[in-house]
C-alpha atoms as a PDB file:
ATOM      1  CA  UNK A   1      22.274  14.164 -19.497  1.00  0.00           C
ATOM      2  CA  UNK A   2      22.195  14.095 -23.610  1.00  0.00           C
ATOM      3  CA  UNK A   3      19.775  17.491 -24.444  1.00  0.00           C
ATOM      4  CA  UNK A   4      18.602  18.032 -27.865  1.00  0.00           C
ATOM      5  CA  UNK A   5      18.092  21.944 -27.972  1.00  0.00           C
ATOM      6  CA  UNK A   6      15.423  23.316 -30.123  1.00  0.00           C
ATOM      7  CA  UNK A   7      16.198  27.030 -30.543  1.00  0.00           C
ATOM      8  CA  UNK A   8      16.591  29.725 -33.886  1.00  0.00           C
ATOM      9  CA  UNK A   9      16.794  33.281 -32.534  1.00  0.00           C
ATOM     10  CA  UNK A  10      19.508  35.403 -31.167  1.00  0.00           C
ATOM     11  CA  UNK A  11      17.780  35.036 -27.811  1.00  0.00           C
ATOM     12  CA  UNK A  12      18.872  31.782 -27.572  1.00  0.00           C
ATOM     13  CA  UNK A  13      22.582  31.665 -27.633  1.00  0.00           C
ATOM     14  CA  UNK A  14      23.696  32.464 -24.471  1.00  0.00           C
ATOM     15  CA  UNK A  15      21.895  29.633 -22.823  1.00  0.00           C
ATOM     16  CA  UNK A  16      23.252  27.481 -25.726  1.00  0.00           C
ATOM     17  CA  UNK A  17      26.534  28.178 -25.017  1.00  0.00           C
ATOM     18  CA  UNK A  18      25.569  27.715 -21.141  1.00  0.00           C
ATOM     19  CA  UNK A  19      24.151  24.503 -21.741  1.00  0.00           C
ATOM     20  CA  UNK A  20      27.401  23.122 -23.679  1.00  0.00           C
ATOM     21  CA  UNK A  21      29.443  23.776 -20.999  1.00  0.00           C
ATOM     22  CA  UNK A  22      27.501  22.075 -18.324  1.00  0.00           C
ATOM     23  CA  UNK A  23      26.204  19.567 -20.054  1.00  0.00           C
ATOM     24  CA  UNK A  24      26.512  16.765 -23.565  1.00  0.00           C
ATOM     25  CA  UNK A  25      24.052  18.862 -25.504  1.00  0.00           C
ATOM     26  CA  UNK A  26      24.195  16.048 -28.248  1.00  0.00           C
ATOM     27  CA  UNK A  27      21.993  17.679 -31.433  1.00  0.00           C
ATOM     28  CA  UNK A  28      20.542  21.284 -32.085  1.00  0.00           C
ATOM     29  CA  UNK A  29      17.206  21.167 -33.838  1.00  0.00           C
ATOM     30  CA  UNK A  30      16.622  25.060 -35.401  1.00  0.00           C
ATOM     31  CA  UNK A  31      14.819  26.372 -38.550  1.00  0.00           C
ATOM     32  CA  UNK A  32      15.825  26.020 -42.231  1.00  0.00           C
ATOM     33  CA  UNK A  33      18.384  29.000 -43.388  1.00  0.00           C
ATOM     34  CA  UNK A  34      16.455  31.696 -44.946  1.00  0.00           C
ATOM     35  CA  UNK A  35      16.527  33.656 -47.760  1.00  0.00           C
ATOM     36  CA  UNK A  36      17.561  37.320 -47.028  1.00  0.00           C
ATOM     37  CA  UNK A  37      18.490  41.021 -49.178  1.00  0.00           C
ATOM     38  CA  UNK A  38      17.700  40.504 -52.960  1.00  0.00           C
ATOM     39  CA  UNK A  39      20.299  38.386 -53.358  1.00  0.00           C
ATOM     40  CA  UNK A  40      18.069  36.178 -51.810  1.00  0.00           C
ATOM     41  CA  UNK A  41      21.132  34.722 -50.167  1.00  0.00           C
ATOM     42  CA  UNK A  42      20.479  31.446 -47.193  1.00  0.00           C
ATOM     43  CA  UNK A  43      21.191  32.625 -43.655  1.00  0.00           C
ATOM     44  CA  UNK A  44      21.438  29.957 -40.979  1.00  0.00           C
ATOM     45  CA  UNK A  45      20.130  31.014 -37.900  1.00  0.00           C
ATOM     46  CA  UNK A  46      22.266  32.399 -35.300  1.00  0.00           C
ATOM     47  CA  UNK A  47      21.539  29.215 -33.191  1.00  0.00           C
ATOM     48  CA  UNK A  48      23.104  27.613 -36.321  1.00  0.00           C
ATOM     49  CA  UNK A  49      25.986  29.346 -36.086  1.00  0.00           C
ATOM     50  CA  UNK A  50      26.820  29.027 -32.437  1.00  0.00           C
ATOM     51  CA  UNK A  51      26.674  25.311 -32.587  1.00  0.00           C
ATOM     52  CA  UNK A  52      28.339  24.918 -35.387  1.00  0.00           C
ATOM     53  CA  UNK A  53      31.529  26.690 -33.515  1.00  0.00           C
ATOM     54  CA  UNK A  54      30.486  24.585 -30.746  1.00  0.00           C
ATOM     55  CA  UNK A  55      30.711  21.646 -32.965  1.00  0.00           C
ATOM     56  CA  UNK A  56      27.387  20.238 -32.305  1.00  0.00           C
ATOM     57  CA  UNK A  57      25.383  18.388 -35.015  1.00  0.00           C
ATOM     58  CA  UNK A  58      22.590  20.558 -36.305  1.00  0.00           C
ATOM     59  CA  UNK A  59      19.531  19.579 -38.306  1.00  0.00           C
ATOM     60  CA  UNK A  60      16.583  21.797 -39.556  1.00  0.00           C
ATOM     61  CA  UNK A  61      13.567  20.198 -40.580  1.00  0.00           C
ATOM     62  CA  UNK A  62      10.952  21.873 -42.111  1.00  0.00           C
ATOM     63  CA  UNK A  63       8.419  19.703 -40.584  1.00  0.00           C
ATOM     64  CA  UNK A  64       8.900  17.771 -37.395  1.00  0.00           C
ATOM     65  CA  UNK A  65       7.437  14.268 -38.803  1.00  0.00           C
ATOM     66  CA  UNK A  66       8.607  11.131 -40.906  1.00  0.00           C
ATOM     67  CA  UNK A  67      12.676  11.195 -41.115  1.00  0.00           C
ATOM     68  CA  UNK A  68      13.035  14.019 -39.334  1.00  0.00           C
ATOM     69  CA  UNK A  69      11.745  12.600 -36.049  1.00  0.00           C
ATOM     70  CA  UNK A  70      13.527   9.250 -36.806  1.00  0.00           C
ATOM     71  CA  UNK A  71      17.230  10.925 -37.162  1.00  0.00           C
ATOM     72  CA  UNK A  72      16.324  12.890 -33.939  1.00  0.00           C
ATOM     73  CA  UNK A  73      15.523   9.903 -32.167  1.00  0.00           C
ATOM     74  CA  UNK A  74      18.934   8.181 -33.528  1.00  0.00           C
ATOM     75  CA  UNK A  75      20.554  10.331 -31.269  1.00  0.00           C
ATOM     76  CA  UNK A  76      19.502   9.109 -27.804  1.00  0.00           C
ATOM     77  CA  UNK A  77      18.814  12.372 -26.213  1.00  0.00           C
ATOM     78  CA  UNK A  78      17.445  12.059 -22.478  1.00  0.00           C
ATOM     79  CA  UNK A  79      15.723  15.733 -22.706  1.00  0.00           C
ATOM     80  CA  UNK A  80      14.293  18.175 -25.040  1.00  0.00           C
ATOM     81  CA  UNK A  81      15.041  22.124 -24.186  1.00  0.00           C
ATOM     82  CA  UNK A  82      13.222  24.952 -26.204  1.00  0.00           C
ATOM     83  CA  UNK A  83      13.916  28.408 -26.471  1.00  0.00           C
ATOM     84  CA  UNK A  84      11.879  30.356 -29.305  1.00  0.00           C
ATOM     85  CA  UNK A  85      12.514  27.763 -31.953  1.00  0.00           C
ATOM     86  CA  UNK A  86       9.322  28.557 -34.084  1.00  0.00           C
ATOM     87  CA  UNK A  87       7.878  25.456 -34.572  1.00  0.00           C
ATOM     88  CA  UNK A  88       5.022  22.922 -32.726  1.00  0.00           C
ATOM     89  CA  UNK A  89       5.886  19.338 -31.198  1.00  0.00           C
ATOM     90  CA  UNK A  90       3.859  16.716 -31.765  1.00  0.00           C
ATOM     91  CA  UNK A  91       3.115  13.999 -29.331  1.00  0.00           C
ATOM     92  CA  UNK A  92       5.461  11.512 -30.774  1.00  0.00           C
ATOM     93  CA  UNK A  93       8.555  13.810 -30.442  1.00  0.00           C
ATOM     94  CA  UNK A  94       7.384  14.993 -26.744  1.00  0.00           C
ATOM     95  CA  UNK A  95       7.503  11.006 -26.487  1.00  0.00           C
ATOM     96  CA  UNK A  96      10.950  10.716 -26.979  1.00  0.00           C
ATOM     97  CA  UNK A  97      12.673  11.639 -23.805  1.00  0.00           C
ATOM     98  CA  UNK A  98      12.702  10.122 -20.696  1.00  0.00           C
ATOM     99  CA  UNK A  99      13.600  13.171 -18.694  1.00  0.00           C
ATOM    100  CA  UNK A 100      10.681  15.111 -20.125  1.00  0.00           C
ATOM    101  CA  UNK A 101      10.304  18.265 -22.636  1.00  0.00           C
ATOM    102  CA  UNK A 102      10.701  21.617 -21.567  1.00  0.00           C
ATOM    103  CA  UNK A 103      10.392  25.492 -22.657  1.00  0.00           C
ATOM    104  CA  UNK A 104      12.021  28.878 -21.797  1.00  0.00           C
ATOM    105  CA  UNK A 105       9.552  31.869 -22.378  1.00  0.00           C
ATOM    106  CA  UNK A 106       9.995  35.231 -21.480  1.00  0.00           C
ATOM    107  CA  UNK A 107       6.765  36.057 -19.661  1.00  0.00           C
ATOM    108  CA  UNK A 108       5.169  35.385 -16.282  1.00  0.00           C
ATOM    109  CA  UNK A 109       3.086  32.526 -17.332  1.00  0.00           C
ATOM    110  CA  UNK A 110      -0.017  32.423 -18.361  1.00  0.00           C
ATOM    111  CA  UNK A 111       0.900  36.033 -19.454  1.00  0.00           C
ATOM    112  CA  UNK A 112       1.713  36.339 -23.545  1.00  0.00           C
ATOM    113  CA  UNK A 113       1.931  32.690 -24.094  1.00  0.00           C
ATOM    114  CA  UNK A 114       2.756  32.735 -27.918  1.00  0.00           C
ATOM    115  CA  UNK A 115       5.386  33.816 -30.098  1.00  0.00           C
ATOM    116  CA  UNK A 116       6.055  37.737 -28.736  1.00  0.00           C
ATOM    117  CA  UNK A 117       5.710  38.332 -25.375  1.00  0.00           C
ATOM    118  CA  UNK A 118       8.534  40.435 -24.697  1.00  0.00           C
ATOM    119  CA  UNK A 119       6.739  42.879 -27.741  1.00  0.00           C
ATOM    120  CA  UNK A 120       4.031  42.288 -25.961  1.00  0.00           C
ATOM    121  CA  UNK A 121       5.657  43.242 -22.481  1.00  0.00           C
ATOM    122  CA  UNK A 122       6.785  46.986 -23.583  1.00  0.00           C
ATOM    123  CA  UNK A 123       3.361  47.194 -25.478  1.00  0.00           C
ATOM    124  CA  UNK A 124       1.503  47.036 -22.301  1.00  0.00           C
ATOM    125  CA  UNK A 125       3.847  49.206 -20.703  1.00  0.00           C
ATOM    126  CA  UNK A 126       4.846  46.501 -17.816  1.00  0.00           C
ATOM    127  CA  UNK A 127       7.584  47.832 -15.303  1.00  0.00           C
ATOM    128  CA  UNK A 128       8.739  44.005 -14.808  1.00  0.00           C
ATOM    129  CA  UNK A 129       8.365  40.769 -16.158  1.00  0.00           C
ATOM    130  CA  UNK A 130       9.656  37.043 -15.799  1.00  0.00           C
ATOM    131  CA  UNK A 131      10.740  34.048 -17.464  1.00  0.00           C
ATOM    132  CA  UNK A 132       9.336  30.785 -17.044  1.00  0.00           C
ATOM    133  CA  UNK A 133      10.972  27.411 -17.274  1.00  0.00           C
ATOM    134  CA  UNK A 134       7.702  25.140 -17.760  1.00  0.00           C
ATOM    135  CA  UNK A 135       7.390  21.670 -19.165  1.00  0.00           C
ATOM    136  CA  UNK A 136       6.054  21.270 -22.816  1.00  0.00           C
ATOM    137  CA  UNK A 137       2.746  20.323 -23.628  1.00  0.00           C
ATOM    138  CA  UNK A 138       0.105  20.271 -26.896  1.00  0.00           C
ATOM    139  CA  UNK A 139      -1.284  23.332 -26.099  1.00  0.00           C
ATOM    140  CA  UNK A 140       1.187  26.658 -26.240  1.00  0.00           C
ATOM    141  CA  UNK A 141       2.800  27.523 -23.584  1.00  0.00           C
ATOM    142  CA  UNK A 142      -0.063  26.062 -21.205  1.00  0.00           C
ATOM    143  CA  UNK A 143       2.640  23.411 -19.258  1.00  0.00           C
ATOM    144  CA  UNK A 144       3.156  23.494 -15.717  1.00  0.00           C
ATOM    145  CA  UNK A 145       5.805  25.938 -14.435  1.00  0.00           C
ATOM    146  CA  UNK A 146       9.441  24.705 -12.453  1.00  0.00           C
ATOM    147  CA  UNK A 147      10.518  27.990 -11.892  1.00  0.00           C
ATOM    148  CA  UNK A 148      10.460  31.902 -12.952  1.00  0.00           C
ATOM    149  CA  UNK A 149      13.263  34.772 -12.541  1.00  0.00           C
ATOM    150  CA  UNK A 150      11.858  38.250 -12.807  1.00  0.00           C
ATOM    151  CA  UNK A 151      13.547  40.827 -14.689  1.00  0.00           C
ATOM    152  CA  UNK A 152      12.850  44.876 -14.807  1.00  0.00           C
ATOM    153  CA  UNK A 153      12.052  46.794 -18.043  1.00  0.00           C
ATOM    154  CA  UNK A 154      13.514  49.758 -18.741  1.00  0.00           C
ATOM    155  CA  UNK A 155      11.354  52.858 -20.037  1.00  0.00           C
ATOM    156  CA  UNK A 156      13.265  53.316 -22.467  1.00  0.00           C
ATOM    157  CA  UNK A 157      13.968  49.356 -23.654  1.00  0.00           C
ATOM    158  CA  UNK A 158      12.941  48.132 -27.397  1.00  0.00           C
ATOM    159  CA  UNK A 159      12.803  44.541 -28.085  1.00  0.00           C
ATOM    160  CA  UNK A 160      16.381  44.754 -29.386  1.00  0.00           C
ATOM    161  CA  UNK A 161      17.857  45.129 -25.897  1.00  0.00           C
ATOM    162  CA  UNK A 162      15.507  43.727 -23.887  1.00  0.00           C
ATOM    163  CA  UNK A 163      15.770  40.629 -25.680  1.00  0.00           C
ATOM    164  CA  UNK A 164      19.382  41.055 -25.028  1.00  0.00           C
ATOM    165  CA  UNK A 165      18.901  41.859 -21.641  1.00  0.00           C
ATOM    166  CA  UNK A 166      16.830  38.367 -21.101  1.00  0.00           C
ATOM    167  CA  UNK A 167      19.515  36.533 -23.001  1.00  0.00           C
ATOM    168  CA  UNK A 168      22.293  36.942 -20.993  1.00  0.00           C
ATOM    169  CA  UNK A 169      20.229  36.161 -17.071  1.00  0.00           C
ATOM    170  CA  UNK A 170      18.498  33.553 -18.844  1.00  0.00           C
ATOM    171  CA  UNK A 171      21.544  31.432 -18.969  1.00  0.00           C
ATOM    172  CA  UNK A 172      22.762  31.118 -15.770  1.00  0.00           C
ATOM    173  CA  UNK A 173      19.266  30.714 -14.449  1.00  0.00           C
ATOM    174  CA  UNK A 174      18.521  27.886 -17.033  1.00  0.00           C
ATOM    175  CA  UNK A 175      21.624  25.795 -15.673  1.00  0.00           C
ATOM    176  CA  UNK A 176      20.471  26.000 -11.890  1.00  0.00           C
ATOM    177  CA  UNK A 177      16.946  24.731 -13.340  1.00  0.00           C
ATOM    178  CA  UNK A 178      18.310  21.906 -15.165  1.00  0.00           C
ATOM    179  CA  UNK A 179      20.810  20.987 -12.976  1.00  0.00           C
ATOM    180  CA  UNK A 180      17.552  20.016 -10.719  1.00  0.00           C
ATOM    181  CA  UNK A 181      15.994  18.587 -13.551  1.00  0.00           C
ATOM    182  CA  UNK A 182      19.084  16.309 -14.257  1.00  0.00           C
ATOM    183  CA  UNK A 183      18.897  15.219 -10.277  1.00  0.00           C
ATOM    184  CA  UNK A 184      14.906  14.718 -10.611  1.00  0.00           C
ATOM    185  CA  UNK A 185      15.075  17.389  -7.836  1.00  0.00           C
ATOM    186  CA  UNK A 186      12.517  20.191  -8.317  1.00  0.00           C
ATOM    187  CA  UNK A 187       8.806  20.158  -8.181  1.00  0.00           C
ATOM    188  CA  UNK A 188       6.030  22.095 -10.330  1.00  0.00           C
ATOM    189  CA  UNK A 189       2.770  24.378 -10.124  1.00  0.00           C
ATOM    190  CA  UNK A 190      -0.386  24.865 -12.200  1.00  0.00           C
ATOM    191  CA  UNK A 191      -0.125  28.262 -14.192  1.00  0.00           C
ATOM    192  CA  UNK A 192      -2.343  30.817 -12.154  1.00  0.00           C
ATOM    193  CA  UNK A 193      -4.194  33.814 -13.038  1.00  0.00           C
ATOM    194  CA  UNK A 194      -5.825  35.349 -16.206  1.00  0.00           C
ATOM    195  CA  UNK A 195      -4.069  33.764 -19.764  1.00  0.00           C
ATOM    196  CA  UNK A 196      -3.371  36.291 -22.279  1.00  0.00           C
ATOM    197  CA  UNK A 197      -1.866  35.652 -25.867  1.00  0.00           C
ATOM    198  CA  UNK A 198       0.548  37.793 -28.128  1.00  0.00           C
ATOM    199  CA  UNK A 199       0.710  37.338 -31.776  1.00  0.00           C
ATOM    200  CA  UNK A 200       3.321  37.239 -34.821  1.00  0.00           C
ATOM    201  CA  UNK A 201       3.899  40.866 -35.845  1.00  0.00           C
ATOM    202  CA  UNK A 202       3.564  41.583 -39.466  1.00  0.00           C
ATOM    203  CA  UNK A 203       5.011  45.308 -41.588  1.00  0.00           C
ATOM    204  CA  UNK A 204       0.714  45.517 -41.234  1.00  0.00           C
ATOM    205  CA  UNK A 205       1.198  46.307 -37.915  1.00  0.00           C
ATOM    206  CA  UNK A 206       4.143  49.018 -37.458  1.00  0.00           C
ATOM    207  CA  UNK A 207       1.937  52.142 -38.774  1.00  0.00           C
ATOM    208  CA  UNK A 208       2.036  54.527 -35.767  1.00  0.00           C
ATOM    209  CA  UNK A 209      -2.019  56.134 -35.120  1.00  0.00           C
ATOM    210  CA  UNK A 210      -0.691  59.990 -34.275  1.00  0.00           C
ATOM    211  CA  UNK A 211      -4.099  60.393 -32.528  1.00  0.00           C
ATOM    212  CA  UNK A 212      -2.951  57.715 -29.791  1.00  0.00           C
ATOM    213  CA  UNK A 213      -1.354  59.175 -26.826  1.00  0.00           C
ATOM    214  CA  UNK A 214       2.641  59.727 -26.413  1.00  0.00           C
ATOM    215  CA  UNK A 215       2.901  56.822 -24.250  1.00  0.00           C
ATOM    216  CA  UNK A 216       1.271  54.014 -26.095  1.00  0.00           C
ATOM    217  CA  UNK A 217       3.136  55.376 -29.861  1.00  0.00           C
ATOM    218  CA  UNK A 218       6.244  55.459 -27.719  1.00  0.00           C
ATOM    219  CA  UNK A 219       6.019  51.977 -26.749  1.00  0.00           C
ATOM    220  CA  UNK A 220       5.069  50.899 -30.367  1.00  0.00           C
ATOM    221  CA  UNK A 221       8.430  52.510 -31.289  1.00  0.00           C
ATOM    222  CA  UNK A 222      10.036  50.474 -29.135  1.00  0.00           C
ATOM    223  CA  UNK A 223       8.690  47.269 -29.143  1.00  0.00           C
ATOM    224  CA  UNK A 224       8.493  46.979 -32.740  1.00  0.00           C
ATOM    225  CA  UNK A 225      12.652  47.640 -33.042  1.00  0.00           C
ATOM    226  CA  UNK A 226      14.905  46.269 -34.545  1.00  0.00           C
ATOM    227  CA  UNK A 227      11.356  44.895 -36.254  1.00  0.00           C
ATOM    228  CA  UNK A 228       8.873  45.418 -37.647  1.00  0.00           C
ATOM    229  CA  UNK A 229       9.739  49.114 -37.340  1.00  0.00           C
ATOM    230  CA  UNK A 230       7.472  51.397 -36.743  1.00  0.00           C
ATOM    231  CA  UNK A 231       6.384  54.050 -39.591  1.00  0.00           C
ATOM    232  CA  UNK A 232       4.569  57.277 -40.862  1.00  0.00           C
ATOM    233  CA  UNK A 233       4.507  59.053 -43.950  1.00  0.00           C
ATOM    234  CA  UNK A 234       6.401  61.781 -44.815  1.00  0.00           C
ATOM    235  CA  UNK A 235       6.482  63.432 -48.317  1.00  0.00           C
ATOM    236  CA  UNK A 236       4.979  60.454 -49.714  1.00  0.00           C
ATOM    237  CA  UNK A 237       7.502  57.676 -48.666  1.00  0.00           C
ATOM    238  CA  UNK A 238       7.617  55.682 -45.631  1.00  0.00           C
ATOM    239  CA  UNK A 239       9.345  57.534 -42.144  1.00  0.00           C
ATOM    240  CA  UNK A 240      10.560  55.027 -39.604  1.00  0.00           C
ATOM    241  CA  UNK A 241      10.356  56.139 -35.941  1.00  0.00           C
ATOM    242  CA  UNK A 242      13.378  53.988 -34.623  1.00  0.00           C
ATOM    243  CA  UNK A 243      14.247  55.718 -31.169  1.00  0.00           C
ATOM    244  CA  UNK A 244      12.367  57.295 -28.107  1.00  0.00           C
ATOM    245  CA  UNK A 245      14.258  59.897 -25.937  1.00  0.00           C
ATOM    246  CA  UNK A 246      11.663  60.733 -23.861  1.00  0.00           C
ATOM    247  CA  UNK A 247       7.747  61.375 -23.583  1.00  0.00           C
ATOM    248  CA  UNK A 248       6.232  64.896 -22.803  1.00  0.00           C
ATOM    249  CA  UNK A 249       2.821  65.741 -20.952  1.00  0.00           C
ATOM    250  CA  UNK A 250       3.070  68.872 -23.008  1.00  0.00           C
ATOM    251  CA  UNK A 251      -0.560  68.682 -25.218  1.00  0.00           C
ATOM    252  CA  UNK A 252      -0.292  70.041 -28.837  1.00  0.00           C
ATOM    253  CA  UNK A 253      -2.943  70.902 -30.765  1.00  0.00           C
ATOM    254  CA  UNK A 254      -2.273  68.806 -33.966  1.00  0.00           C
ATOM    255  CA  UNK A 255      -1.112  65.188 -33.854  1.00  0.00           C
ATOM    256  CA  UNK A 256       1.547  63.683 -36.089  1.00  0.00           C
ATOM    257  CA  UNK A 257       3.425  67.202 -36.600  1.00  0.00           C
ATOM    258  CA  UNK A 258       7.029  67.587 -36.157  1.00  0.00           C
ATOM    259  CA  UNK A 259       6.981  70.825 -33.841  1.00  0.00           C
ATOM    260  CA  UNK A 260      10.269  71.856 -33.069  1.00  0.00           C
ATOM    261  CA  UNK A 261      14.448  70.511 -32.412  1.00  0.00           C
ATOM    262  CA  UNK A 262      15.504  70.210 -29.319  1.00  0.00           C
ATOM    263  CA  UNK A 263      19.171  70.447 -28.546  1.00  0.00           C
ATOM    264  CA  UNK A 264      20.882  67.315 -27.439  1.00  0.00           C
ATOM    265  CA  UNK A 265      17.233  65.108 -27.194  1.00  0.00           C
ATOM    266  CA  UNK A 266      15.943  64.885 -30.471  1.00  0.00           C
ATOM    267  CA  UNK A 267      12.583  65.894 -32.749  1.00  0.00           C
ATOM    268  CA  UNK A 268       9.443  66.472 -30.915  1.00  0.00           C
ATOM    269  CA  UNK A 269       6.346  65.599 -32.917  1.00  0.00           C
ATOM    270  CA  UNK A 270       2.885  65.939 -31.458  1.00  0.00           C
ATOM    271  CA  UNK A 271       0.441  63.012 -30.056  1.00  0.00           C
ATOM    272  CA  UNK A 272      -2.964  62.516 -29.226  1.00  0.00           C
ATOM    273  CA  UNK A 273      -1.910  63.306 -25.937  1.00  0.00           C
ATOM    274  CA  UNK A 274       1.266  64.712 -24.775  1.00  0.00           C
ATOM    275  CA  UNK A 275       4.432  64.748 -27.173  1.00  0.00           C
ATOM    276  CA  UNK A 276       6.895  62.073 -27.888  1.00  0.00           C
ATOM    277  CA  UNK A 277      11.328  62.899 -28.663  1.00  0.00           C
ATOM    278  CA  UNK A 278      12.351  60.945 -31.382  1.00  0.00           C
ATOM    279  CA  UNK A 279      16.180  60.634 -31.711  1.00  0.00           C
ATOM    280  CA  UNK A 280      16.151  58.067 -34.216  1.00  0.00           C
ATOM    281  CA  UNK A 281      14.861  57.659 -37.593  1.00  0.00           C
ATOM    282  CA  UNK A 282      14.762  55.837 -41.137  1.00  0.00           C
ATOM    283  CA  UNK A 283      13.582  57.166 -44.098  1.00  0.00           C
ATOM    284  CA  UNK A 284      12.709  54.360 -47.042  1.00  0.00           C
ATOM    285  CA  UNK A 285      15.850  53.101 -48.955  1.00  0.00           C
ATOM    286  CA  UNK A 286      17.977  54.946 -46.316  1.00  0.00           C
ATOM    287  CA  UNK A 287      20.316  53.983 -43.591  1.00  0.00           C
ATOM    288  CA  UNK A 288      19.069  54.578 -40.037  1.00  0.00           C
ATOM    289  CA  UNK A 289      20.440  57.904 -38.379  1.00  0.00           C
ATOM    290  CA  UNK A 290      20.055  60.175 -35.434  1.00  0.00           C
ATOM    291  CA  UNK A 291      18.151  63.099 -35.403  1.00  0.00           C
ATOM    292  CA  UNK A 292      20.271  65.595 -36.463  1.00  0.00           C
ATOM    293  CA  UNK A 293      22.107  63.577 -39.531  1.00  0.00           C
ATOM    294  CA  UNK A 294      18.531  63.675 -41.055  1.00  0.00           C
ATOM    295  CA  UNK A 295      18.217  67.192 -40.673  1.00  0.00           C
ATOM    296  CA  UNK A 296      20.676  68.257 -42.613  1.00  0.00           C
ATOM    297  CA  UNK A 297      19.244  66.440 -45.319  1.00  0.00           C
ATOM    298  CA  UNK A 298      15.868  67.455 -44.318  1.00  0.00           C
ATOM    299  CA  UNK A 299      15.446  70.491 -42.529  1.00  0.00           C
ATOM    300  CA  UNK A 300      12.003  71.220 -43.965  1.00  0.00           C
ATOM    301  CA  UNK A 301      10.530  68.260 -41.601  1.00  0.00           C
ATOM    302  CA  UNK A 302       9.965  71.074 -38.876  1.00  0.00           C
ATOM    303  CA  UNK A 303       6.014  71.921 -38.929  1.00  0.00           C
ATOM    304  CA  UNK A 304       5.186  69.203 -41.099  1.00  0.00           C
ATOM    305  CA  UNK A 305       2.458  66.368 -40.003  1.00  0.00           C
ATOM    306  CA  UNK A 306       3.322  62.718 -39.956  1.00  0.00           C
ATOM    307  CA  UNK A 307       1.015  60.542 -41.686  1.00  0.00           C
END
């Protein structure tokens, strides 16, 4: 079975590298490099990367039309597998391949169809989740399902390592799908219950509302790390609030101020409701550090409101 594997984020490799060893993954279709840093220097991908140690021919259209979908069809590929590539598929490509089109996402379909679900997981504060192996169609995400594998969230889990965390049981779950696939041996089901959608994150987004309670700013924290990050305002420049030790009940009575240290845990600065430990932070044009590195630089942070 020749797979062309349309994939660009970190989440991805794993399954790549899964996928290579059980079967002729013949092209990888990803995004163009991008510019990064003010060097403005190209990045590839890390899909890129992998396959290119995997020595697997790569190409990275910025539009899926015209040459683009004739040098993909040059290759002869019996299936197309997705895994948060970034970009659409027409008809014509879903046309292509003879053993159908089909997408990892990691959420329990139709839950977060769209581009962030596992943000959108912590965000809402879910104890578990799932992936979903479904088969592509012109809508997002809106294809019938093969199967799903649930996985548990953490309470203290940011994007960062949940994605990681999905990564790695994603693979060997997406070879016991396929190999089915590859023997025309599974079945599939209408998506059931009520269909939600996430959106793309921008910096817009990452400025933390001190009058929210402890529980939804901590989850903001932590679904919006490694990115967008989110931020207050301290002294005039932007504060990033990079790591959650734990969430009090403990009510203060003004939101967004830093009240005290607390040995071995972290800062605790006031919410809405309750109180949230923050062990790691950011300021602007700094390096990120735990709690007590920036207080020796900044000691005067005690008492002082956020925001």
């Amino acid at each position: 079975m020749r797979i062309l594997f349309a994939a660009t984020a970190e989440i991805g490799v794993p399954t790549l590298n899964a996928l290579a060893k059980n079967f002729d993954v013949a092209l990888v279709l990803t995004n163009p490099d991008k510019p990064k840093g003010r060097s403005k220097k190209l990045i590839p991908s890390p899909i890129k990367v992998e396959a290119n140690k995997l020595n697997i021919p790569v190409l990275q259209p910025e539009k899926l039309r015209g040459n683009a979908l004739k040098e993909i069809a040059s290759f002869n590929c019996d299936i197309l597998i997705c895994f948060a590539y970034g970009k659409i598929f027409g008809p014509k490509l879903l046309s292509m391949f003879f053993k159908g089109c089909f997408n990892i996402h990691p959420s329990r379909l139709p839950q977060f169809r769209g581009s962030s679900p596992i943000q959108y997981a912590i965000l809402n504060n879910l104890e578990k989740s799932a992936i979903s192996i479904q088969k592509l169609s012109l809508e997002v995400d809106s294809g019938d399902i093969l199967s799903t594998l649930d996985f548990e969230i953490d309470k203290t889990d940011t994007t960062l390592s949940l994605s990681e965390k999905v990564s790695k049981i994603c693979a060997p779950f997406a070879i016991e799908t396929f190999k089915k696939v590859e023997l025309n041996d599974y079945t599939t089901y209408e998506q059931k219950g009520d269909i939600s959608y996430t959106k793309l994150f921008s910096k817009n987004d990452s400025l933390i509302d001190w009058t929210k309670s402890a529980i939804e700013i901590s989850a903001q924290v932590r679904a919006f790390y490694p990115w967008p990050k989110a931020s207050t305002l301290y002294e005039g420049k932007t504060l990033f609030i990079l790591g959650i030790k734990d969430v009090l009940d403990q009510n203060y009575p003004n939101p967004g101020v830093v009240i005290e240290k607390i040995k071995k845990q972290g800062l605790v600065i006031s919410c809405g409701s309750g109180a949230i430990i923050v062990d790691k932070l950011q300021l602007q044009g700094k390096k990120e550090m735990d709690y007590n590195a920036f207080l020796n630089g900044h000691r005067d942070i005690i008492e002082k409101k956020l925001g």
